[in-house]
C-alpha atoms as a PDB file:
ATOM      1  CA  UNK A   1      42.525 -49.514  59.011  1.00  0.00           C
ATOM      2  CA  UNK A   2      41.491 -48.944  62.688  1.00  0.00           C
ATOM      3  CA  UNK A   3      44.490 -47.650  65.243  1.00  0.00           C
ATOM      4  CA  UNK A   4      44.031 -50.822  66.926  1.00  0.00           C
ATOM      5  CA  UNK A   5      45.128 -52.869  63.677  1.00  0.00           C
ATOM      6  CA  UNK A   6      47.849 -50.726  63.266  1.00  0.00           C
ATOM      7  CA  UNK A   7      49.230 -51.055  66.563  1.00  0.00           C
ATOM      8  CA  UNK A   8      49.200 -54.584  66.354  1.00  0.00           C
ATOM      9  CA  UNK A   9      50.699 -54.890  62.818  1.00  0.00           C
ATOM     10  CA  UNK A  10      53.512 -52.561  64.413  1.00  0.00           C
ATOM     11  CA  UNK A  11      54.033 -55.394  66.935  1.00  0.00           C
ATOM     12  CA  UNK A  12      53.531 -58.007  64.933  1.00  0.00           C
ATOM     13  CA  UNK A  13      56.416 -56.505  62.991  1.00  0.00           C
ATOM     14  CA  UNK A  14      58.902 -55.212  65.909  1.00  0.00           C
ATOM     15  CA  UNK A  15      58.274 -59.541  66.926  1.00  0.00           C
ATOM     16  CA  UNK A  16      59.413 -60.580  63.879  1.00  0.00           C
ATOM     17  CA  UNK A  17      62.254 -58.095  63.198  1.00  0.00           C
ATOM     18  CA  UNK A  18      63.246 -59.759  66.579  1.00  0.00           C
ATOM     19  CA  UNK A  19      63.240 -63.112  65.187  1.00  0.00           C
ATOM     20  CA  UNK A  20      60.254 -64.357  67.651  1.00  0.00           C
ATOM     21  CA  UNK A  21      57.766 -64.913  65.017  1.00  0.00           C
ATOM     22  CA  UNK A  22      58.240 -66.740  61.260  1.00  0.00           C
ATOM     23  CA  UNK A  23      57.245 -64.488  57.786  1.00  0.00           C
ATOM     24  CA  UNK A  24      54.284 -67.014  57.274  1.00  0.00           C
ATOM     25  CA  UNK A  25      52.704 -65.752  60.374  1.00  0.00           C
ATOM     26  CA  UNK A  26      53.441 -62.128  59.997  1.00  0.00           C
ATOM     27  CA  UNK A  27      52.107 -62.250  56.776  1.00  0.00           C
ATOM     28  CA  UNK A  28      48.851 -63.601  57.745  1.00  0.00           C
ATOM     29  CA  UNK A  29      48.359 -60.924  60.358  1.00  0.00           C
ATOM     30  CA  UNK A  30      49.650 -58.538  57.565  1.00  0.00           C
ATOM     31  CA  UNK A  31      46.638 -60.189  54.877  1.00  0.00           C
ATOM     32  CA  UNK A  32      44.080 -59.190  57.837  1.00  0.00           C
ATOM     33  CA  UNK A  33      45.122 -55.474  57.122  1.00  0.00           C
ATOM     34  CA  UNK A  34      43.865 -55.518  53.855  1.00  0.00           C
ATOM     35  CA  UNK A  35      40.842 -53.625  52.661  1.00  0.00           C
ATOM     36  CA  UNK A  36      38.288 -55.619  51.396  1.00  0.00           C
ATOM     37  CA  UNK A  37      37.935 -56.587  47.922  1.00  0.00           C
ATOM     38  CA  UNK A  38      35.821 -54.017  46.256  1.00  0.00           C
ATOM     39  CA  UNK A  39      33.415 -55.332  43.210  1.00  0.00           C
ATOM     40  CA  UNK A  40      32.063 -52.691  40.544  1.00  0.00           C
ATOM     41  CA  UNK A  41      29.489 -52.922  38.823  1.00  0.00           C
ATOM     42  CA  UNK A  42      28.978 -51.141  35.431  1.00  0.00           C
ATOM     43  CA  UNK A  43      27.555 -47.627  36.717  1.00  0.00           C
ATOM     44  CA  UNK A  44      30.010 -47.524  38.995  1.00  0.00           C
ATOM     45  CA  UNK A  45      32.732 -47.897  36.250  1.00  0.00           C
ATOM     46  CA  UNK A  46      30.927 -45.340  34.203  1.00  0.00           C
ATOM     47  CA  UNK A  47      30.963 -42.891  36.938  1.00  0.00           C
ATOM     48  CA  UNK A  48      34.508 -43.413  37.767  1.00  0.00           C
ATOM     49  CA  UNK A  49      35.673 -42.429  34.450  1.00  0.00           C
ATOM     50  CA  UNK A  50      32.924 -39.395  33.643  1.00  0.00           C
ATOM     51  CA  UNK A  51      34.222 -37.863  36.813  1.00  0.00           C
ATOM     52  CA  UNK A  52      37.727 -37.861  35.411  1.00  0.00           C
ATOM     53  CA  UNK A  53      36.408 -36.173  32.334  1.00  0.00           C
ATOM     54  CA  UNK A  54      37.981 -39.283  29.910  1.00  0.00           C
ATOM     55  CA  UNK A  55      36.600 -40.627  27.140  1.00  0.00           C
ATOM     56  CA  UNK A  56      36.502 -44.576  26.993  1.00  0.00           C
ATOM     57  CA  UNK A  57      39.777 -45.174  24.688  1.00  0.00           C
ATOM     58  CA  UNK A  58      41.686 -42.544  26.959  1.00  0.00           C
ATOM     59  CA  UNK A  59      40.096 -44.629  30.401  1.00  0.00           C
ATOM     60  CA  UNK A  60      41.053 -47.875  28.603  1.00  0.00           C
ATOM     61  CA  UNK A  61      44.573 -46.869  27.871  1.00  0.00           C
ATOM     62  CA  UNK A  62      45.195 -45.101  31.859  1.00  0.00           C
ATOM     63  CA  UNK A  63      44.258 -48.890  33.137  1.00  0.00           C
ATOM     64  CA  UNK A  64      46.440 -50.241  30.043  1.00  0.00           C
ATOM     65  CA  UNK A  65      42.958 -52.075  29.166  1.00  0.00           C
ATOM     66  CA  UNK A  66      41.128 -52.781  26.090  1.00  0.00           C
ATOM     67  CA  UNK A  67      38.813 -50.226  24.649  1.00  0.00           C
ATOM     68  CA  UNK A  68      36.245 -52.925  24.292  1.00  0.00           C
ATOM     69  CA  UNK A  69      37.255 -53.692  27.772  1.00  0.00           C
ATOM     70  CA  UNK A  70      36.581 -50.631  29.452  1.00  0.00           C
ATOM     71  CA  UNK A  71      32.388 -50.662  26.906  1.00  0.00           C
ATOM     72  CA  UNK A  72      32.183 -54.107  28.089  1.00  0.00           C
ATOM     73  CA  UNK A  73      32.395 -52.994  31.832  1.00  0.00           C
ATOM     74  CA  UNK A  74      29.799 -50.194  31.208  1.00  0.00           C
ATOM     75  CA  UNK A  75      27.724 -52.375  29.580  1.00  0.00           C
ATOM     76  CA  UNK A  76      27.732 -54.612  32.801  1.00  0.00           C
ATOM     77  CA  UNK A  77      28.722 -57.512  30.123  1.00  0.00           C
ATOM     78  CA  UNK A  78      32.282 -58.145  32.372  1.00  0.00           C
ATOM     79  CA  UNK A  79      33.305 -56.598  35.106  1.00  0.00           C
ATOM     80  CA  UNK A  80      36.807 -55.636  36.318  1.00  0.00           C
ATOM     81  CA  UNK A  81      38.761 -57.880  38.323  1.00  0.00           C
ATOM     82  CA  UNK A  82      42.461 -58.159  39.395  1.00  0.00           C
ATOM     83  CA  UNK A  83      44.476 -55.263  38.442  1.00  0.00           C
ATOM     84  CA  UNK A  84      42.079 -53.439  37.077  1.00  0.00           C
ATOM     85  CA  UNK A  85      40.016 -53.264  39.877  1.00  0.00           C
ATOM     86  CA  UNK A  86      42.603 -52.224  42.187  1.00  0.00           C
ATOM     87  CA  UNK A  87      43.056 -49.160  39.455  1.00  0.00           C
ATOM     88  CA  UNK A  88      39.743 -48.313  39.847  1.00  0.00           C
ATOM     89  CA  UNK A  89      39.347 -48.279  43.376  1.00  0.00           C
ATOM     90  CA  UNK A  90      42.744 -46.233  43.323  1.00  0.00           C
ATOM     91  CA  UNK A  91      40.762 -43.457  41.080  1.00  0.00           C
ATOM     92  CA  UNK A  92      37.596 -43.468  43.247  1.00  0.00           C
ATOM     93  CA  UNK A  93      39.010 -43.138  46.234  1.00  0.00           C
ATOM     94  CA  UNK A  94      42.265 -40.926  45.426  1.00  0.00           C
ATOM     95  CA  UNK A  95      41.332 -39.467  42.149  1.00  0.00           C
ATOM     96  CA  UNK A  96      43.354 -38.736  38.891  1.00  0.00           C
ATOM     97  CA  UNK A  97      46.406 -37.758  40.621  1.00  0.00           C
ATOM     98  CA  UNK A  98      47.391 -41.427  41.466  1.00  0.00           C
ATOM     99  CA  UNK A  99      47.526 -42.477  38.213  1.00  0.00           C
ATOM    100  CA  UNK A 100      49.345 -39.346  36.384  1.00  0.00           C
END
């Protein structure tokens, strides 16, 4: 998130905290904050979990997934969505540790 974004979250929040602003509104400006929705594809899924050095069934059972789950996804026949997605953008960008 850019300084600028934060800043204005940060007032956004200080205006409602003072009762100048409803939640509705502050949680629109909040939603704007968000990182965008990240879609992976079935290499990218495969890399993920070879660079944690796990086998499928141990990957499957870190995202509390299916093993067939986690094949399907590096077979490109589904692809993560929801929770799972936000898992796996956890592990790219933060690694193992966030997880264990």
């Amino acid at each position: 998130m850019s300084r600028r974004l934060e800043r204005a979250l940060e007032m956004a929040r200080d205006i409602h905290e003072a009762g100048g602003m409803p939640p509705i509104t502050l949680r629109q400006i909040e939603s704007l904050c968000l990182p965008p929705r990240r879609e992976f594809h079935a290499a990218d899924v495969k890399r993920i979990r070879e660079s944690a050095h796990l086998s499928q069934a141990v990957f499957a059972a870190l995202l509390n997934v299916g093993l067939s789950t986690v094949q399907q996804w590096e077979m490109g026949r589904k692809k993560p969505s929801g929770p799972s997605a936000k898992l796996l953008d956890l592990l790219e960008r933060k690694g193992m540790e966030c997880l264990v």
